[in-house]
C-alpha atoms as a PDB file:
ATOM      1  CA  UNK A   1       0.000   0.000   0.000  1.00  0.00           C
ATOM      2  CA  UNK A   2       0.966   3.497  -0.458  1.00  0.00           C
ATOM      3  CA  UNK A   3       2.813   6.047   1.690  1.00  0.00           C
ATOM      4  CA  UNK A   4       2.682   9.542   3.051  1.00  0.00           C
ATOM      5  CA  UNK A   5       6.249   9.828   1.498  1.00  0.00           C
ATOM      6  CA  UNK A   6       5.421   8.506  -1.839  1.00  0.00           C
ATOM      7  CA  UNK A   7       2.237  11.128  -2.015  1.00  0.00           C
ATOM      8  CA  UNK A   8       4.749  13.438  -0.488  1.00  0.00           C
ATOM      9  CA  UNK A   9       7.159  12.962  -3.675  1.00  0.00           C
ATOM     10  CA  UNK A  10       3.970  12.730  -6.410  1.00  0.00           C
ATOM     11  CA  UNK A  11       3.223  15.923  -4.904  1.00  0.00           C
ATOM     12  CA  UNK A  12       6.258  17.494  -5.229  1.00  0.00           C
ATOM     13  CA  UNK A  13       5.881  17.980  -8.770  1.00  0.00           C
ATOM     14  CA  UNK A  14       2.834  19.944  -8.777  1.00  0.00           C
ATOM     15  CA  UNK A  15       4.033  23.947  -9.507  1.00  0.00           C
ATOM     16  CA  UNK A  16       0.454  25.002 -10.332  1.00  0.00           C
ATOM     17  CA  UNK A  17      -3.499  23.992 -11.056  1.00  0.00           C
ATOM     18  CA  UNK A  18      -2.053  23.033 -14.656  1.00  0.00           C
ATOM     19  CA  UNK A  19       0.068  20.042 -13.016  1.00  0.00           C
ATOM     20  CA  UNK A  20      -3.190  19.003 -10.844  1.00  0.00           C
ATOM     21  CA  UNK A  21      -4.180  16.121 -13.554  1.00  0.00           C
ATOM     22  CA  UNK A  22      -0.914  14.527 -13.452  1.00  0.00           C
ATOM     23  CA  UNK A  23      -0.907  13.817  -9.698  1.00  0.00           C
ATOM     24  CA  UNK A  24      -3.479  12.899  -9.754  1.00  0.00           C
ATOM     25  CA  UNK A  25      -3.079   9.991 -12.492  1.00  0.00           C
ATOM     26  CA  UNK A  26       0.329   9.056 -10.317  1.00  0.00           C
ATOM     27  CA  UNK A  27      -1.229   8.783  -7.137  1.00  0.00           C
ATOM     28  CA  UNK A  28      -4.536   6.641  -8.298  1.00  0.00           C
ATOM     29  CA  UNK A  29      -1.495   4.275  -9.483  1.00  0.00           C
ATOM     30  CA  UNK A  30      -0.166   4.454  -6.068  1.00  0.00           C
ATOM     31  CA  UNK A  31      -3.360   2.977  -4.977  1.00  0.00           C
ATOM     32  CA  UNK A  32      -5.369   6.201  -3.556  1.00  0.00           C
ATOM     33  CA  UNK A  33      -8.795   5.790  -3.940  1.00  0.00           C
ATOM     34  CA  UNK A  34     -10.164   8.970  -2.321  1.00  0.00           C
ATOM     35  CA  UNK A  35      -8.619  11.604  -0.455  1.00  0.00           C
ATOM     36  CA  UNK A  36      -9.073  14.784   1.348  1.00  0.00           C
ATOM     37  CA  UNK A  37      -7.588  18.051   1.923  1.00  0.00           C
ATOM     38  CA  UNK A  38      -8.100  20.443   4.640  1.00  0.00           C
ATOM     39  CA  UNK A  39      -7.624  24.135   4.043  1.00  0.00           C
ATOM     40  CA  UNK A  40      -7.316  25.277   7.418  1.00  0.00           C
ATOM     41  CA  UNK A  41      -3.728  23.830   7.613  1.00  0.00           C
ATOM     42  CA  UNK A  42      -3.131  22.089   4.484  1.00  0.00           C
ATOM     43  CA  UNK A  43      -3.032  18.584   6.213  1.00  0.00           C
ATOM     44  CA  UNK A  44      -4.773  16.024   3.659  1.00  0.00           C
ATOM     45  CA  UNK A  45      -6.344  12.239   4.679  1.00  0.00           C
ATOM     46  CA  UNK A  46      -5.609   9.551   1.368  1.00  0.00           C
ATOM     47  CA  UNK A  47      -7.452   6.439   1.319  1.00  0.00           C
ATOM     48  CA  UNK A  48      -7.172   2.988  -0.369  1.00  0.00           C
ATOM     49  CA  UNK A  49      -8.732  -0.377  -0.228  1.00  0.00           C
ATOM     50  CA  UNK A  50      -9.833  -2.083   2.747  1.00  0.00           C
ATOM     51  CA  UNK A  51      -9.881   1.526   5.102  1.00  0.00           C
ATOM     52  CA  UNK A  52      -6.363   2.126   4.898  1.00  0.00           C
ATOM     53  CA  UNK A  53      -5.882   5.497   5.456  1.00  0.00           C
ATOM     54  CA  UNK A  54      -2.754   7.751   5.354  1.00  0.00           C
ATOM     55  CA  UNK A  55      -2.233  10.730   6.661  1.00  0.00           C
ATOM     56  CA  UNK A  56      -0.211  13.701   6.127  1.00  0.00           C
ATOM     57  CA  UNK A  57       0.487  16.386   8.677  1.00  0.00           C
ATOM     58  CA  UNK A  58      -0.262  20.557   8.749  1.00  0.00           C
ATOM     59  CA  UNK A  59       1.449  21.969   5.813  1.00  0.00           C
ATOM     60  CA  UNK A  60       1.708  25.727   7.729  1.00  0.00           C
ATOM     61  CA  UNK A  61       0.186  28.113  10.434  1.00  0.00           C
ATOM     62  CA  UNK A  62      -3.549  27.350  10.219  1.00  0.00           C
ATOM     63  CA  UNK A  63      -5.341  29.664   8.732  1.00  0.00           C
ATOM     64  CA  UNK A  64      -9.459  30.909   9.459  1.00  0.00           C
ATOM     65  CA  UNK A  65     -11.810  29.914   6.822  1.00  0.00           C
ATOM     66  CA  UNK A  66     -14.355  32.738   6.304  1.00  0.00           C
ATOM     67  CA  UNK A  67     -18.296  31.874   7.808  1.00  0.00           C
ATOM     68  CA  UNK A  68     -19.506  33.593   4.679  1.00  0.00           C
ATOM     69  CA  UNK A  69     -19.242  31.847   1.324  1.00  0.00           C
ATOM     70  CA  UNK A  70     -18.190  33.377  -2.090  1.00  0.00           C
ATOM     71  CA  UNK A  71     -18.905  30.827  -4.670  1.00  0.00           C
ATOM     72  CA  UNK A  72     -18.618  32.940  -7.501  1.00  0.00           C
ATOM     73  CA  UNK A  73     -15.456  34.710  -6.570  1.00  0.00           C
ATOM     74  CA  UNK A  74     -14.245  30.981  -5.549  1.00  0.00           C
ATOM     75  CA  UNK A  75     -14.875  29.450  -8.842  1.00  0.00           C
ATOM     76  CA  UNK A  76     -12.913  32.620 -10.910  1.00  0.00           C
ATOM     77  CA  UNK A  77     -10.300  32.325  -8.709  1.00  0.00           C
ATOM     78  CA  UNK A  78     -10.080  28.521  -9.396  1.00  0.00           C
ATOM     79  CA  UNK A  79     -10.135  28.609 -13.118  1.00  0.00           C
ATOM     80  CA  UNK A  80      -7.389  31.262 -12.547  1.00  0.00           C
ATOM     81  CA  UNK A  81      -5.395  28.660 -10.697  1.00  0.00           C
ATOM     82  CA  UNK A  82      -6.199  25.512 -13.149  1.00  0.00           C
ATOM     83  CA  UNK A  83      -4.044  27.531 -15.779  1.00  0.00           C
ATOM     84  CA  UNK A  84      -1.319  28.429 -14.156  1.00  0.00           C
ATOM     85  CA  UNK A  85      -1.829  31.814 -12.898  1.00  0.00           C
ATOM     86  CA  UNK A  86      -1.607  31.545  -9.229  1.00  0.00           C
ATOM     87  CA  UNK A  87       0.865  29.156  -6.789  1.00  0.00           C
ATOM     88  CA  UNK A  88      -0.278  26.332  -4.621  1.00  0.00           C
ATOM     89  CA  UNK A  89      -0.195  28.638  -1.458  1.00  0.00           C
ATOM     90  CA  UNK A  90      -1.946  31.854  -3.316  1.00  0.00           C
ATOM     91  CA  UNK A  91      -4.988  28.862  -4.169  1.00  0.00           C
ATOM     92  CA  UNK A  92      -4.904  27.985  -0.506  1.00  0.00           C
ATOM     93  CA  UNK A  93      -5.517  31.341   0.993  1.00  0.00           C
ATOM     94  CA  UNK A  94      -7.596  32.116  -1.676  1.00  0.00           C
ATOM     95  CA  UNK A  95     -10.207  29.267  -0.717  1.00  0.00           C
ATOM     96  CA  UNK A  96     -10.159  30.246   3.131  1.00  0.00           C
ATOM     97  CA  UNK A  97     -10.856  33.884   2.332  1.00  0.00           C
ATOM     98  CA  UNK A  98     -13.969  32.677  -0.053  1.00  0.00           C
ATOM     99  CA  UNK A  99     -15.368  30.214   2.617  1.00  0.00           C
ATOM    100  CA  UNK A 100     -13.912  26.692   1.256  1.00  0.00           C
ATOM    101  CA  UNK A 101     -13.035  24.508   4.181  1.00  0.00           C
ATOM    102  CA  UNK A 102     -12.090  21.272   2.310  1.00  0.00           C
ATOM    103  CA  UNK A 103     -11.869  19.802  -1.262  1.00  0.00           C
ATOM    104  CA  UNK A 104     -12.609  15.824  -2.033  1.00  0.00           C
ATOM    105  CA  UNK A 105     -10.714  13.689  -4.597  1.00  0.00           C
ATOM    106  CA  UNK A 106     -12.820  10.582  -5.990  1.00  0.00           C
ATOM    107  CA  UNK A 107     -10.471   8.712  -8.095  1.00  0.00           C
ATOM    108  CA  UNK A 108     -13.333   6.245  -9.297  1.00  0.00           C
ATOM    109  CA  UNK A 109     -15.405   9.657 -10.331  1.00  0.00           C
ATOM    110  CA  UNK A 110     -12.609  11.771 -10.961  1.00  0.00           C
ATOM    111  CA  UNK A 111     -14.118  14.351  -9.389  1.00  0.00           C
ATOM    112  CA  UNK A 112     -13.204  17.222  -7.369  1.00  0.00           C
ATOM    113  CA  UNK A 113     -15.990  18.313  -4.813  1.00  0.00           C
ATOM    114  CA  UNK A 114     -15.449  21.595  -2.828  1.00  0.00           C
ATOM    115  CA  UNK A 115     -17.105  22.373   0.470  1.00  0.00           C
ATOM    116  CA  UNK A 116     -17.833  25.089   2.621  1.00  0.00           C
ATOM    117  CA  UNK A 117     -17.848  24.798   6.697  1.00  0.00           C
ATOM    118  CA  UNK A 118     -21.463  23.320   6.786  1.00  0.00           C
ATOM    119  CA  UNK A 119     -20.024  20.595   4.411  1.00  0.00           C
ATOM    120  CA  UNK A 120     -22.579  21.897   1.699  1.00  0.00           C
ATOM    121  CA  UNK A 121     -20.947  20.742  -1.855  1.00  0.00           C
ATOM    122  CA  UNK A 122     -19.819  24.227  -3.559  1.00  0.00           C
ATOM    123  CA  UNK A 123     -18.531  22.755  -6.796  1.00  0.00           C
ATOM    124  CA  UNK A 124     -17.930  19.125  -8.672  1.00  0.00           C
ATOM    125  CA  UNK A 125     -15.629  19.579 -11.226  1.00  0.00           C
ATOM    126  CA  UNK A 126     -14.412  16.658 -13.239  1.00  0.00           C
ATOM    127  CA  UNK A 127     -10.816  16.293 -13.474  1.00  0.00           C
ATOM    128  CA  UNK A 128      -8.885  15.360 -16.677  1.00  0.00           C
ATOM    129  CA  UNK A 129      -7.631  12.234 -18.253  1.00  0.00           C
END
């Protein structure tokens, strides 16, 4: 089964949105089935086959997720970041300013499902092949 330092080193090679796909492919092979990732402090639960679970600790200083949601300012922001435009930590802060406390990777769907704190689904975005 996978490792937090093998997701560690797939995700070393993301430098923007654009590389999001990739990682994506090269973890699935790794065995990830689902994952998720926590804005507040960039820490990030992966999951394979029969409950395994691995986890990866706080990333930085955690940061407050706004109580008031701003989907449509979110979603600009994110196509902004899917080509290119904006680094990993720019996204980040971006998302807790806008209300989005956590995103959800379905590798069987490949989908990406953002949430806000009440856990109310924002935005399901396919990813690409």
């Amino acid at each position: 089964m996978f490792t937090a330092e093998q997701i560690k080193a797939a995700h070393s090679k993301v430098k923007s949105g654009a590389d999001f796909p990739s990682y994506i492919k090269e973890i699935k092979r790794l065995g990830v089935t689902h994952y998720e990732a926590y804005v507040n402090d960039g820490h990030i639960d992966y999951h394979g086959a029969n409950n395994y679970t691995a986890k990866t600790p706080a990333k930085y200083a955690p940061l407050v997720i706004a109580d008031t949601l701003k989907s449509e300012e979110f979603k600009a922001e994110l196509v902004a970041h899917q080509q290119g435009k904006t680094d990993f930590l720019t996204f980040i802060n971006m998302c807790a300013t806008f209300g989005i406390e956590k995103w959800a990777i379905s590798m069987n769907e490949m989908t990406c499902t953002y949430y806000d704190k009440a856990e109310n689904e924002i935005l399901i975005e396919q990813i690409p092949q």
